[in-house]
Protein backbone atom coordinates (compact mmCIF):
# COMPACT_ATOMS: atom_id res chain seq x y z
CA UNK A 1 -10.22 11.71 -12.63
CA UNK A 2 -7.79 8.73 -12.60
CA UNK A 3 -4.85 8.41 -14.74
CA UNK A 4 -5.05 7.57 -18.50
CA UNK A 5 -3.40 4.85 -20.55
CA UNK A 6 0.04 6.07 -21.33
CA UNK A 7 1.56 5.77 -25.05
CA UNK A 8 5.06 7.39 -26.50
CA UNK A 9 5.47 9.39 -29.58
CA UNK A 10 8.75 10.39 -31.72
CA UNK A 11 7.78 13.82 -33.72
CA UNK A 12 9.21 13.67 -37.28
CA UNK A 13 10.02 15.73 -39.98
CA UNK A 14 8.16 16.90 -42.97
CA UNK A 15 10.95 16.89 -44.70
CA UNK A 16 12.55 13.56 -43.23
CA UNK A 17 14.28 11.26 -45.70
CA UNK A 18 12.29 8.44 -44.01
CA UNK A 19 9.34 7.37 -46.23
CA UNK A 20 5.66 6.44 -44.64
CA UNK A 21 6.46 2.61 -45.80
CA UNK A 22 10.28 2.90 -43.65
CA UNK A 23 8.42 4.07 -40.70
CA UNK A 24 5.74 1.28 -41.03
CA UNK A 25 8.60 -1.18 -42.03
CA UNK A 26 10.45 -0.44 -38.83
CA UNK A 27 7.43 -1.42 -36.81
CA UNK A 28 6.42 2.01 -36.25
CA UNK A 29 2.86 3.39 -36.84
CA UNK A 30 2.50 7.24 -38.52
CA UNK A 31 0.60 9.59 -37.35
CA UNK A 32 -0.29 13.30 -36.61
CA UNK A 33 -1.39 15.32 -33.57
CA UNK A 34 -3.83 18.49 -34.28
CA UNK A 35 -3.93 21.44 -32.09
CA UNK A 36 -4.86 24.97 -32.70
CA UNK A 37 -2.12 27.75 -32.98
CA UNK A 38 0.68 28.66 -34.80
CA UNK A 39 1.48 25.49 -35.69
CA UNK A 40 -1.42 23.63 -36.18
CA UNK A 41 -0.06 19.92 -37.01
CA UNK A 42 2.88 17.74 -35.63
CA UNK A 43 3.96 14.80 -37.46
CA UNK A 44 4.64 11.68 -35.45
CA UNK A 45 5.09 7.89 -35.30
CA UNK A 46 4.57 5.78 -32.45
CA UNK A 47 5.66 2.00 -31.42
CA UNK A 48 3.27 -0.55 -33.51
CA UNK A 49 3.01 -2.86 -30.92
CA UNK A 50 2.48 0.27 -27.76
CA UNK A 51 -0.28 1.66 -30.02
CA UNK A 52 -2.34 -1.76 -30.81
CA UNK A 53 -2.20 -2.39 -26.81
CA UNK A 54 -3.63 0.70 -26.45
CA UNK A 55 -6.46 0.50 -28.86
CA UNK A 56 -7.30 -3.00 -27.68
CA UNK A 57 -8.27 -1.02 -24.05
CA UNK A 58 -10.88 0.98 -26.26
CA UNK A 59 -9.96 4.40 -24.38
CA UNK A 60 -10.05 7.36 -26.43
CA UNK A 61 -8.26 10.22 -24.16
CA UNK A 62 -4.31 9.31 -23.60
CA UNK A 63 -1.45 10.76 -21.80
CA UNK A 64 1.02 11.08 -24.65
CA UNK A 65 4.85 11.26 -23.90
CA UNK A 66 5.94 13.34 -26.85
CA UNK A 67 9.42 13.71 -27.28
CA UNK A 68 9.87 13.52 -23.02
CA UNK A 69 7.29 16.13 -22.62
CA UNK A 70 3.80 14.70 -21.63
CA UNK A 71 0.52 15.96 -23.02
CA UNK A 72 -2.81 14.85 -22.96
CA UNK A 73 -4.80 13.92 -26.50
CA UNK A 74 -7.92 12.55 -27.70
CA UNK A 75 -7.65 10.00 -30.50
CA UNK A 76 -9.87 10.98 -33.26
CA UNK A 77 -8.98 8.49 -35.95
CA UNK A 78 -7.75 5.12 -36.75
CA UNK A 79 -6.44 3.83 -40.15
CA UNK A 80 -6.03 0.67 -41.05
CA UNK A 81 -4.93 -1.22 -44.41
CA UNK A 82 -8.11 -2.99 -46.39
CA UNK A 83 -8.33 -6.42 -46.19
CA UNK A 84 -5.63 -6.87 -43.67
CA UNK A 85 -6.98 -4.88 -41.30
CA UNK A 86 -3.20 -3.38 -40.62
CA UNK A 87 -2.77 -0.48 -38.50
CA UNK A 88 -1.59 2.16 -41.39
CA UNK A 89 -1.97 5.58 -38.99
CA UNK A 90 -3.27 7.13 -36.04
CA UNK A 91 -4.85 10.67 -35.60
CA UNK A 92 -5.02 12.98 -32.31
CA UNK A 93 -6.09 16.52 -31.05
CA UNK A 94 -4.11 18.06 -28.50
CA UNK A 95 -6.09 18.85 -25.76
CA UNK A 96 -5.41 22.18 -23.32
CA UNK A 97 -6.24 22.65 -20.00
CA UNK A 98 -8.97 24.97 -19.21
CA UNK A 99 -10.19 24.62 -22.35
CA UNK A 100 -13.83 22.50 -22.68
CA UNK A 101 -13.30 19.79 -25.26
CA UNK A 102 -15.24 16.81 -26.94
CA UNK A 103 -14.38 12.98 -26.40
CA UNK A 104 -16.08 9.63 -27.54
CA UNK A 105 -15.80 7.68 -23.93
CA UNK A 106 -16.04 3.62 -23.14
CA UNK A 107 -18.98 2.28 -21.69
CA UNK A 108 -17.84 -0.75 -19.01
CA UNK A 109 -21.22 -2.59 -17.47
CA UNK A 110 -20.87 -2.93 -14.01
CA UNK A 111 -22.95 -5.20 -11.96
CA UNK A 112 -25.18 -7.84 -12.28
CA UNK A 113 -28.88 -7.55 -13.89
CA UNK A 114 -31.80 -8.99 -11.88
CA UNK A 115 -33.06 -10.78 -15.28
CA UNK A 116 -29.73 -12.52 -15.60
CA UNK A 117 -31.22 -14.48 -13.04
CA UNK A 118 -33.65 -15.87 -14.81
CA UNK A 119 -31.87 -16.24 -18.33
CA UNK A 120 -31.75 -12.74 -19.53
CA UNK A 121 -29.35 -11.51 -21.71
CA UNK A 122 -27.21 -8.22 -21.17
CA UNK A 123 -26.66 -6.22 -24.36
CA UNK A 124 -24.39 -3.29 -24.94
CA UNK A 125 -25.83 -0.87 -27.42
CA UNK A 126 -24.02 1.96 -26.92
CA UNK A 127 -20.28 0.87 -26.97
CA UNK A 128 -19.17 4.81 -26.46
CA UNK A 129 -20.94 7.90 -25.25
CA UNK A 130 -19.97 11.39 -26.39
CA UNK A 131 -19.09 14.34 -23.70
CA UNK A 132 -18.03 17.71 -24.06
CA UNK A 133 -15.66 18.47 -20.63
CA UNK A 134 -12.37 19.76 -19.78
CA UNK A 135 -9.33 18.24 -19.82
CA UNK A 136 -8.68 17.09 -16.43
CA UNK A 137 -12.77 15.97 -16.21
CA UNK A 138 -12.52 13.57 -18.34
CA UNK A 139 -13.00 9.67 -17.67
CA UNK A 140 -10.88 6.93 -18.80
CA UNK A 141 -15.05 5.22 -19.17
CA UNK A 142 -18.22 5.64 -17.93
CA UNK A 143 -19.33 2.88 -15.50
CA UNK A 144 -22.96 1.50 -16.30
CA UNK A 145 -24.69 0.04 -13.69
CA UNK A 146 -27.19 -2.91 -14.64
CA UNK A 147 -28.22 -4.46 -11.22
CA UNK A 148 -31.44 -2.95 -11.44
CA UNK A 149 -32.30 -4.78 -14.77
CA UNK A 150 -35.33 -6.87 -15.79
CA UNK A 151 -36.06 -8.99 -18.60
CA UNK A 152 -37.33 -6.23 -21.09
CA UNK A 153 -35.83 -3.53 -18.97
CA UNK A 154 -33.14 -0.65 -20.52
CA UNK A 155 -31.52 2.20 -19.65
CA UNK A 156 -31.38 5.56 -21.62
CA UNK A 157 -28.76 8.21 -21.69
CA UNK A 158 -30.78 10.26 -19.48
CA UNK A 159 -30.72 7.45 -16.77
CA UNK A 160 -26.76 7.36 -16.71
CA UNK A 161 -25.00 9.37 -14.19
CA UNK A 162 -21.97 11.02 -15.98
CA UNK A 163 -18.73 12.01 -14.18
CA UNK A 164 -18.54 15.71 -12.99
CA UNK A 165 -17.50 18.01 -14.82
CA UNK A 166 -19.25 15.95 -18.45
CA UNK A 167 -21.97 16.72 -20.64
CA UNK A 168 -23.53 14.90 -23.21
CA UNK A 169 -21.88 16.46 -26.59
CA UNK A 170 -24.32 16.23 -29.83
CA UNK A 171 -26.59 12.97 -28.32
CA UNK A 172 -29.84 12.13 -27.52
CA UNK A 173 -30.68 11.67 -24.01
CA UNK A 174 -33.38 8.95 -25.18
CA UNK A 175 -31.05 7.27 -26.73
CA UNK A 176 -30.25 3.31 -25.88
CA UNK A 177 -27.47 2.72 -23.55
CA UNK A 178 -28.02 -1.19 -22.36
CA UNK A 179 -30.93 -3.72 -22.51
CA UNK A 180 -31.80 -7.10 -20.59
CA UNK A 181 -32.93 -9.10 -23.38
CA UNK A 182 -35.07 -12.08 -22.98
CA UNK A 183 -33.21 -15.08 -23.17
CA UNK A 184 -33.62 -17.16 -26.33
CA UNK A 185 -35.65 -19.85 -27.13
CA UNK A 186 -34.90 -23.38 -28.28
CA UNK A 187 -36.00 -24.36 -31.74
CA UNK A 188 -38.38 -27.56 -31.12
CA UNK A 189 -36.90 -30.19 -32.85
CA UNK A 190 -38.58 -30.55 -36.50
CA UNK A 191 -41.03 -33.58 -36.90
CA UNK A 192 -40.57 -36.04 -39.65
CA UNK A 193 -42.23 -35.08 -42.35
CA UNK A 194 -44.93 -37.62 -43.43
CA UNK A 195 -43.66 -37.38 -47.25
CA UNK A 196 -40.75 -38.72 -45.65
CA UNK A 197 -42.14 -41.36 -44.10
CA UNK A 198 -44.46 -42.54 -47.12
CA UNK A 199 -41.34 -43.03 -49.04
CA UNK A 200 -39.51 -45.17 -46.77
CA UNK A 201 -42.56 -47.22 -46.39
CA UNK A 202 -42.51 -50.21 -49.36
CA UNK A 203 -44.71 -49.52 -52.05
CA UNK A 204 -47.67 -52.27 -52.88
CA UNK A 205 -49.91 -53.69 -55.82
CA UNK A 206 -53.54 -53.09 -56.33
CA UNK A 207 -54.98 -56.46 -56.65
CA UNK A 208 -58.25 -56.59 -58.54
């Protein structure tokens, strides 16, 4: 597979005099990598601004430069501040080669759909599938092709070639991947009501 987005990591101290709200203060983001062993947690913060590029990309499995020494993690979870919407902390499982693990990967459309032609409308329903692979097998996304789209047409997960090495982990193959909606129609234009019209008109006597 091809490289993976790239982010840097500082480990820090249990113990460290620094507070959560420092870290955050000093533009830095929290967070923790899991992994099993003897030591089955290590504290980190990253660069605020490195990890929000990174999340705006959508991947999920990173190459993580940890102290100089590279490793390569799945991100699991993202915190953010209520309201706000802040990034707050960041959560990741260490991942070891030649050992199979789970990953939630980007979908990216590729083509054009046949209906699009005529109006249709390509829709995303699946924004992520989940794969069960090693390391080194898995994709930075899963490319979706829709040329062979109609209007009313979709695609499943059992009609989406996965990258070797990946298997669907926990999913439904009949699940919805992508659908060429119809396109959508125009609202004719509401006729005056004749209410409307009998009370603009000027009202007149009864003559006897």
């Amino acid at each position: 597979m091809g490289s993976h987005q790239t982010i840097n990591a500082t480990t820090r101290s249990l113990t460290q005099t620094q507070s959560l709200k420092q870290i955050r203060k000093n533009a830095q983001v929290p967070g923790v990598i899991f992994a099993r062993g003897l030591n089955p947690s290590t504290p980190i913060f990253l660069q605020r601004k490195e990890a929000i590029i990174i999340l705006a990309t959508g991947e999920r499995v990173l190459d993580m430069v940890i102290d100089g020494k590279k490793e390569m993690v799945n991100l699991t979870e993202v915190q953010r501040e209520p309201g706000s919407g802040k990034l707050v902390h960041m959560s990741f499982h260490l991942l070891k080669a030649g050992e199979k693990t789970h990953a939630s990967i980007p979908v990216h459309i590729k083509g054009t759909a046949i209906g699009q032609k005529t109006g249709g409308l390509v829709q995303l329903v699946l924004k992520e599938i989940d794969v069960k692979a090693l390391p080194k097998d898995l994709p930075e996304f899963i490319d979706v092709d829709v040329s062979g789209l109609d209007v009313g047409d979709h695609l499943e997960l059992k009609d989406i070639k996965l990258p070797t090495g990946c298997e669907l982990y926990h999913m439904k193959p009949e699940t919805n991947v992508v659908a060429c909606k119809p396109p959508a129609k125009e609202e004719p234009a509401a006729e005056a009501a004749p209410a409307a019209e009998a009370e603009a008109a000027p009202a007149t006597e009864d003559k006897e």
